[in-house]
C-alpha atoms as a PDB file:
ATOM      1  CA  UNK A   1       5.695 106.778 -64.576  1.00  0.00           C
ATOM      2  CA  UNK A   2       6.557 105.456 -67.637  1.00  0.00           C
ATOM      3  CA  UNK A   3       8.699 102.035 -65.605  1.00  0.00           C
ATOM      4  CA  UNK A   4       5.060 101.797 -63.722  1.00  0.00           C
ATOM      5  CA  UNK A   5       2.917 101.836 -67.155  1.00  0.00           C
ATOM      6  CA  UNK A   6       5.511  99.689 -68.668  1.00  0.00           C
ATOM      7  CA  UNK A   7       5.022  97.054 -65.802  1.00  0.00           C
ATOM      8  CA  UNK A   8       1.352  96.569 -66.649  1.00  0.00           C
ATOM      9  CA  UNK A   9       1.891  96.729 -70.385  1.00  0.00           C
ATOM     10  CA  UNK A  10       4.306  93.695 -69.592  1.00  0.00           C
ATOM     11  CA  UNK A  11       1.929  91.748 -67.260  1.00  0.00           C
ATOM     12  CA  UNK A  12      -1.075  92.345 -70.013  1.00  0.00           C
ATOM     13  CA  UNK A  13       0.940  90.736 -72.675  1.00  0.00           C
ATOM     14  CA  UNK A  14       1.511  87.748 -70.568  1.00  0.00           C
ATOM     15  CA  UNK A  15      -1.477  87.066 -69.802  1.00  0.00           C
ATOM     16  CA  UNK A  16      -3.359  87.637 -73.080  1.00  0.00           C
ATOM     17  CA  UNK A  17      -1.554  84.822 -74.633  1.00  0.00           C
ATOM     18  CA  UNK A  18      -2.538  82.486 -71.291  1.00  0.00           C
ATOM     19  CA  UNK A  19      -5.991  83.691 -71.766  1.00  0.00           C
ATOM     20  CA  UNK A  20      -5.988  83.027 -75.536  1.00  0.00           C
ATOM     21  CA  UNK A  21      -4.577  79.341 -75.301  1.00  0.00           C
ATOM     22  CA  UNK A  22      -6.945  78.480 -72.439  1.00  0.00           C
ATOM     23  CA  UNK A  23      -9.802  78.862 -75.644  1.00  0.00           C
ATOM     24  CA  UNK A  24      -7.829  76.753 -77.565  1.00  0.00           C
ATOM     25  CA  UNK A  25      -8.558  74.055 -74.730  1.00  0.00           C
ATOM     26  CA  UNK A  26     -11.950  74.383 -75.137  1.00  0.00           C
ATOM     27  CA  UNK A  27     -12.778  77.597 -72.120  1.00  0.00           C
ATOM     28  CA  UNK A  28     -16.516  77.438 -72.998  1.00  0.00           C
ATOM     29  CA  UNK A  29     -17.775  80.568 -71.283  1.00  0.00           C
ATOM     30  CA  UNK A  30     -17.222  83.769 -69.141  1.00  0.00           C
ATOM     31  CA  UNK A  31     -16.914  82.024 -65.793  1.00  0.00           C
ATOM     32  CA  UNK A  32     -14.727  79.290 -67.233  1.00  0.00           C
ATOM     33  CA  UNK A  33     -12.438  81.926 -68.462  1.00  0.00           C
ATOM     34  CA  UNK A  34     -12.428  83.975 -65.713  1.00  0.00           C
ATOM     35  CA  UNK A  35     -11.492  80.344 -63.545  1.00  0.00           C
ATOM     36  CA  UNK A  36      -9.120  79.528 -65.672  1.00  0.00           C
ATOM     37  CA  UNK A  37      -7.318  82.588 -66.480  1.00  0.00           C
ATOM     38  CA  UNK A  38      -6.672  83.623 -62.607  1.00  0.00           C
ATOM     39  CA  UNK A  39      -4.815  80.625 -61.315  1.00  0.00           C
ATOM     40  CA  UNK A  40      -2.155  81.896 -59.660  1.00  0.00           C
ATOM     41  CA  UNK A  41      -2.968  85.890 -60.237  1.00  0.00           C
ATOM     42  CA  UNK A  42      -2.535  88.072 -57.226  1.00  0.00           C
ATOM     43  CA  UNK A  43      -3.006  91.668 -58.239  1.00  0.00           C
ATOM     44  CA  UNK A  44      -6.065  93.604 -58.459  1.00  0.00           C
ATOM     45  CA  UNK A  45      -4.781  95.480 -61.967  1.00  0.00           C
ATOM     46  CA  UNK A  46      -4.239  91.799 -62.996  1.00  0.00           C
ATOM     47  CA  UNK A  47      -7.362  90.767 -62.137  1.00  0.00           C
ATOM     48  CA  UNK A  48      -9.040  93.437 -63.687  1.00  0.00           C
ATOM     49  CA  UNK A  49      -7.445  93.215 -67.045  1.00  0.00           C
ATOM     50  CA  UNK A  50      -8.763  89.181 -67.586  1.00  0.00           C
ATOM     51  CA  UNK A  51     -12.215  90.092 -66.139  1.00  0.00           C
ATOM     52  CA  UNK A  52     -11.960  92.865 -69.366  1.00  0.00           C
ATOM     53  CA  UNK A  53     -10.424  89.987 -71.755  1.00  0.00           C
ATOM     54  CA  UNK A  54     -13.088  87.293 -70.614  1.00  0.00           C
ATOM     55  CA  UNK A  55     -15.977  89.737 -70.940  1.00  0.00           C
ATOM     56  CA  UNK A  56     -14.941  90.627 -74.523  1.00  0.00           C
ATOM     57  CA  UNK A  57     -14.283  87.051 -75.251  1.00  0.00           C
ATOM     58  CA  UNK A  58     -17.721  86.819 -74.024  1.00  0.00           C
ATOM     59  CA  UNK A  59     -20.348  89.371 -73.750  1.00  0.00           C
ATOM     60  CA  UNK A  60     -23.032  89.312 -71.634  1.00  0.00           C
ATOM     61  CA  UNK A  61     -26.138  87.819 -73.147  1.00  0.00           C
ATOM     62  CA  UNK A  62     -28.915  90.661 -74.642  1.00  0.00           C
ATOM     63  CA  UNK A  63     -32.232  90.087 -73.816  1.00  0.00           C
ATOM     64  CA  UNK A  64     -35.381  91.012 -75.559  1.00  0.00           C
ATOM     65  CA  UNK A  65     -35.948  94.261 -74.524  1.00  0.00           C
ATOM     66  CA  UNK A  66     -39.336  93.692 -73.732  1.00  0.00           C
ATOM     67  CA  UNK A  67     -38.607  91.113 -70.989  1.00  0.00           C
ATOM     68  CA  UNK A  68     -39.550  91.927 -67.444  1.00  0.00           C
ATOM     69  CA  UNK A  69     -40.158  90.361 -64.454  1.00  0.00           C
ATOM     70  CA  UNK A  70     -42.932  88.544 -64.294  1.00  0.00           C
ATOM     71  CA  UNK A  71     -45.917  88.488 -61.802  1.00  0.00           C
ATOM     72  CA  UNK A  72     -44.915  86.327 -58.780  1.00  0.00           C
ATOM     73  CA  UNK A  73     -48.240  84.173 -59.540  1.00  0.00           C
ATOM     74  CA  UNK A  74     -47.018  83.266 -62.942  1.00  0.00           C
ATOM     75  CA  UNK A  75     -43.219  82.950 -60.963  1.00  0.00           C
ATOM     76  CA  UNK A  76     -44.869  80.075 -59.171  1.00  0.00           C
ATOM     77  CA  UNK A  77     -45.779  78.344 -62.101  1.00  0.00           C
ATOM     78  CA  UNK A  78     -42.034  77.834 -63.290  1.00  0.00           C
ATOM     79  CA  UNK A  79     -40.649  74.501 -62.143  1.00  0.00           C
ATOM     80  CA  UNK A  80     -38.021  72.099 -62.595  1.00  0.00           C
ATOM     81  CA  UNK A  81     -35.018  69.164 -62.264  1.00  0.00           C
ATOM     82  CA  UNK A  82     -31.644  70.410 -61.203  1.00  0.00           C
ATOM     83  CA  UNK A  83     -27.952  68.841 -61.151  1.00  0.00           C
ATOM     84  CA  UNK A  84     -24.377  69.625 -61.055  1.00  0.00           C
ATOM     85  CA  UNK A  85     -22.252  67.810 -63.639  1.00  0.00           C
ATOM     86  CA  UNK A  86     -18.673  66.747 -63.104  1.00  0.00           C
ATOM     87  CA  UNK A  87     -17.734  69.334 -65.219  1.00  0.00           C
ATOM     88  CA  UNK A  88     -18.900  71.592 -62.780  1.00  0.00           C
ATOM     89  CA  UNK A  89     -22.015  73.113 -64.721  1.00  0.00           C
ATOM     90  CA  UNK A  90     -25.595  73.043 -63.053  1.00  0.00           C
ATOM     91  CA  UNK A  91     -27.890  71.866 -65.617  1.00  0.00           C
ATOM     92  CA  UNK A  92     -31.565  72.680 -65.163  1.00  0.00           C
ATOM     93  CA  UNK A  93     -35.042  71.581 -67.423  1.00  0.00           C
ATOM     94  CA  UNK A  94     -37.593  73.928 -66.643  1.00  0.00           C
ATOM     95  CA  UNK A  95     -40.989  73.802 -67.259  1.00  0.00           C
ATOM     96  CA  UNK A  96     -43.093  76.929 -67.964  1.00  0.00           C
ATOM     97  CA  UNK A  97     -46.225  76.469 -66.534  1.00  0.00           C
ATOM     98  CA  UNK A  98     -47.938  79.946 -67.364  1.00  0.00           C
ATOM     99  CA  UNK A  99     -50.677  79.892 -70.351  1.00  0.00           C
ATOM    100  CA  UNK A 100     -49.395  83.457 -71.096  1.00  0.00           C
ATOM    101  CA  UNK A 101     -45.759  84.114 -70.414  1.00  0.00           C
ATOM    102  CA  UNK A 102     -42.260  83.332 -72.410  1.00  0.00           C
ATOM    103  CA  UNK A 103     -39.370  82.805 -69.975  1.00  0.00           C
ATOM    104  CA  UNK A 104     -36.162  84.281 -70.877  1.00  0.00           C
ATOM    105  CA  UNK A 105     -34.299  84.629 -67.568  1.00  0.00           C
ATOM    106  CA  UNK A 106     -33.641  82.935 -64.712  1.00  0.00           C
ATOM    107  CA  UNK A 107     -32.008  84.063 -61.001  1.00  0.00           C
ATOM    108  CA  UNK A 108     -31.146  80.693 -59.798  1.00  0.00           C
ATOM    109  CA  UNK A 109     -30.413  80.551 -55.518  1.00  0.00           C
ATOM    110  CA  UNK A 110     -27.402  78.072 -55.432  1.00  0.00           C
ATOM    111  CA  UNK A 111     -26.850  76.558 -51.820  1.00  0.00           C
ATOM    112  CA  UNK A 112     -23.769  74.262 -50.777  1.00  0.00           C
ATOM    113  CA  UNK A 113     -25.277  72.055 -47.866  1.00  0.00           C
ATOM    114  CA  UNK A 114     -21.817  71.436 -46.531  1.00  0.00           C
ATOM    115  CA  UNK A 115     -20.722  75.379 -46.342  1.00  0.00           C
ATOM    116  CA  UNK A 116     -24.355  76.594 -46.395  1.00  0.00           C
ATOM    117  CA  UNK A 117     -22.887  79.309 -48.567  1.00  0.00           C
ATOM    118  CA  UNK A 118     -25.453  80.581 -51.200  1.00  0.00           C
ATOM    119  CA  UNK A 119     -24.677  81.931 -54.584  1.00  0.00           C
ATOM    120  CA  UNK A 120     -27.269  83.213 -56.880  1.00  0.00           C
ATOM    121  CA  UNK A 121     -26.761  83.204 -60.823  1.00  0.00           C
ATOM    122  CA  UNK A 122     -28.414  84.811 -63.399  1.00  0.00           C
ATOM    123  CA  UNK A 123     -28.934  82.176 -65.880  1.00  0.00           C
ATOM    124  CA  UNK A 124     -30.382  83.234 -69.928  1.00  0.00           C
ATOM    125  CA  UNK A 125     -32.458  80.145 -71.531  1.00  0.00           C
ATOM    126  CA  UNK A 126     -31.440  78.864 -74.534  1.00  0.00           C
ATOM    127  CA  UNK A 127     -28.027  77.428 -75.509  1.00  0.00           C
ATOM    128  CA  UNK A 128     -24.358  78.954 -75.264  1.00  0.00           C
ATOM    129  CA  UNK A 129     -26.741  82.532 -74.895  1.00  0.00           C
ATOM    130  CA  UNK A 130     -28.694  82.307 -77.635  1.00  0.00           C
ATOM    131  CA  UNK A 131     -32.042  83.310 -77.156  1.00  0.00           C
ATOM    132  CA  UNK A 132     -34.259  80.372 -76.759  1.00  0.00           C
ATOM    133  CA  UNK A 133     -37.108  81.438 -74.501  1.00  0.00           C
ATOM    134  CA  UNK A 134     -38.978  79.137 -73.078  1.00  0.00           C
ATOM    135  CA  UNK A 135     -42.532  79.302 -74.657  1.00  0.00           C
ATOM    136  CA  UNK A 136     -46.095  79.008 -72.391  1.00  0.00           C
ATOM    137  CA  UNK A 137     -46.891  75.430 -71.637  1.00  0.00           C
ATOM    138  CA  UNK A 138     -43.439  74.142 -72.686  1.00  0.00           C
ATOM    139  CA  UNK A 139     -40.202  72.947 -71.163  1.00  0.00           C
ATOM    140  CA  UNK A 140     -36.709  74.094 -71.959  1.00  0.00           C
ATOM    141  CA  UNK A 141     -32.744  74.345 -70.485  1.00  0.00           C
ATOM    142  CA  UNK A 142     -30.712  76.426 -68.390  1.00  0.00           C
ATOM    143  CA  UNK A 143     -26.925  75.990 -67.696  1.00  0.00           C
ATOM    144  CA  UNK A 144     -24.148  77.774 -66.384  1.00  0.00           C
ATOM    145  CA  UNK A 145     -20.944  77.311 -64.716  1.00  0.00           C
ATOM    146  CA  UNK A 146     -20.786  77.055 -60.880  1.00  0.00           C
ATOM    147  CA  UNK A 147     -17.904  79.316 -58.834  1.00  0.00           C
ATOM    148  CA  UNK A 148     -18.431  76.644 -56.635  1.00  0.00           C
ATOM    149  CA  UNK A 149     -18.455  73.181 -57.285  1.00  0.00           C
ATOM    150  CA  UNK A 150     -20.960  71.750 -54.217  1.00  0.00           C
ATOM    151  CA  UNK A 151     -21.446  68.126 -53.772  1.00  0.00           C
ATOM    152  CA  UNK A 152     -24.070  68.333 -52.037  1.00  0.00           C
ATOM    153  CA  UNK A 153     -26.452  71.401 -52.671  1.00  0.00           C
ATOM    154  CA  UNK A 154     -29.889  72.643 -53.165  1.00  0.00           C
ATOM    155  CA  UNK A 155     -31.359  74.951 -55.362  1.00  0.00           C
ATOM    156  CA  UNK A 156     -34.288  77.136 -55.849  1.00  0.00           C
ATOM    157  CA  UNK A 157     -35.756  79.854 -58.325  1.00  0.00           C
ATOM    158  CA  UNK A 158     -35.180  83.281 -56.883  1.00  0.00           C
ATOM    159  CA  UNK A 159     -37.114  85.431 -60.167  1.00  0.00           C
ATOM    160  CA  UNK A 160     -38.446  84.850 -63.253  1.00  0.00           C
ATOM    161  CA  UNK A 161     -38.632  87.338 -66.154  1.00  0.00           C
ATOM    162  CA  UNK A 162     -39.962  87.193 -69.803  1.00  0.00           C
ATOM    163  CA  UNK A 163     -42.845  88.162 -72.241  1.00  0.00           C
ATOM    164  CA  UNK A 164     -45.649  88.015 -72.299  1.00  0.00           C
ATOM    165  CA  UNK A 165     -46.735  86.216 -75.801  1.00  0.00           C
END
C-alpha cells in the first residue's frame, strides 16, 4: 500500500512543478491550464490531480448571488459579434438590450461547421472573472478559451442570467 501511495505522491510532484512553470509562460486561465498541463498524461489519478491544481490556480468565478436566469423575452434582447482568435479564445461584444436587466452570465452554444460537434460554455462578463455585468441598454465582453479550436464555426446564446437593476 504504501509502494502504491508512494507512486502517486511521486507522479504529483512531477507534475506540480510542470503545472507551475506553464504560469510562468503566461497559462492565462483554467482551460489553458488544464490544456497545457495534460499533454502527454494518460492516467485518470493524473488527470484528476491537475484538474485539482488548475481549479485552485483558478477558481471558478462567484456570481452575485442574486443573479438568475432571466425571462426568455428579455433573453431575446441580448445580442452580439462573435470570433475566434488565433490564440484560440472566442471573443464576444454583447449588447444588452433589456431596459431592466444586468447580464452577468452567459451559456454560449459553440458549433464547429466542419465536425458539427457543439460545445456549450459558460462564459462570466467582465474581464479575467471579475465581475463586470453588463448594465441595461449597454454593451460589454465575454471571452473564454475554446477546447476546440474551429475554423469555421457558429455560435449562438443558449441562456442568459443576471439582475434585475
Amino acid at each position: 500500500m504504501v509502494k502504491f501511495c508512494g507512486f502517486y505522491m511521486s507522479l504529483l510532484l512531477a507534475l506540480v512543478p510542470s503545472i507551475s512553470y506553464g504560469g510562468f509562460w503566461g497559462v492565462k486561465d483554467y482551460d489553458e491550464c488544464i490544456l497545457d498541463s495534460m499533454k502527454g498524461v494518460t492516467s485518470d489519478k493524473a488527470a484528476l490531480l491537475i484538474k485539482k491544481s488548475c481549479r485552485e490556480k483558478f477558481p471558478e468565478p462567484t456570481v452575485d448571488s442574486k443573479s438568475e436566469v432571466l425571462p426568455i423575452l428579455a433573453q431575446t434582447k441580448i445580442t452580439g459579434r462573435a470570433s475566434v482568435a488565433d490564440s484560440g479564445y472566442f471573443e464576444a461584444d454583447l449588447y444588452n438590450g433589456t431596459e431592466d436587466w444586468s447580464v452577468s452570465i452567459v451559456k454560449i452554444a459553440v458549433v464547429d461547421k466542419d465536425t458539427n460537434k457543439t460545445r456549450s460554455y459558460k462564459a462570466y462578463t467582465g474581464y479575467m472573472g471579475h465581475k463586470y455585468p453588463i448594465k441595461p441598454l449597454s454593451t460589454g465582453s465575454i471571452s473564454f478559451r475554446l477546447l476546440d479550436n474551429p475554423k469555421n464555426m457558429s455560435w449562438s446564446i443558449i441562456e442568459v442570467s443576471g439582475y434585475r437593476d
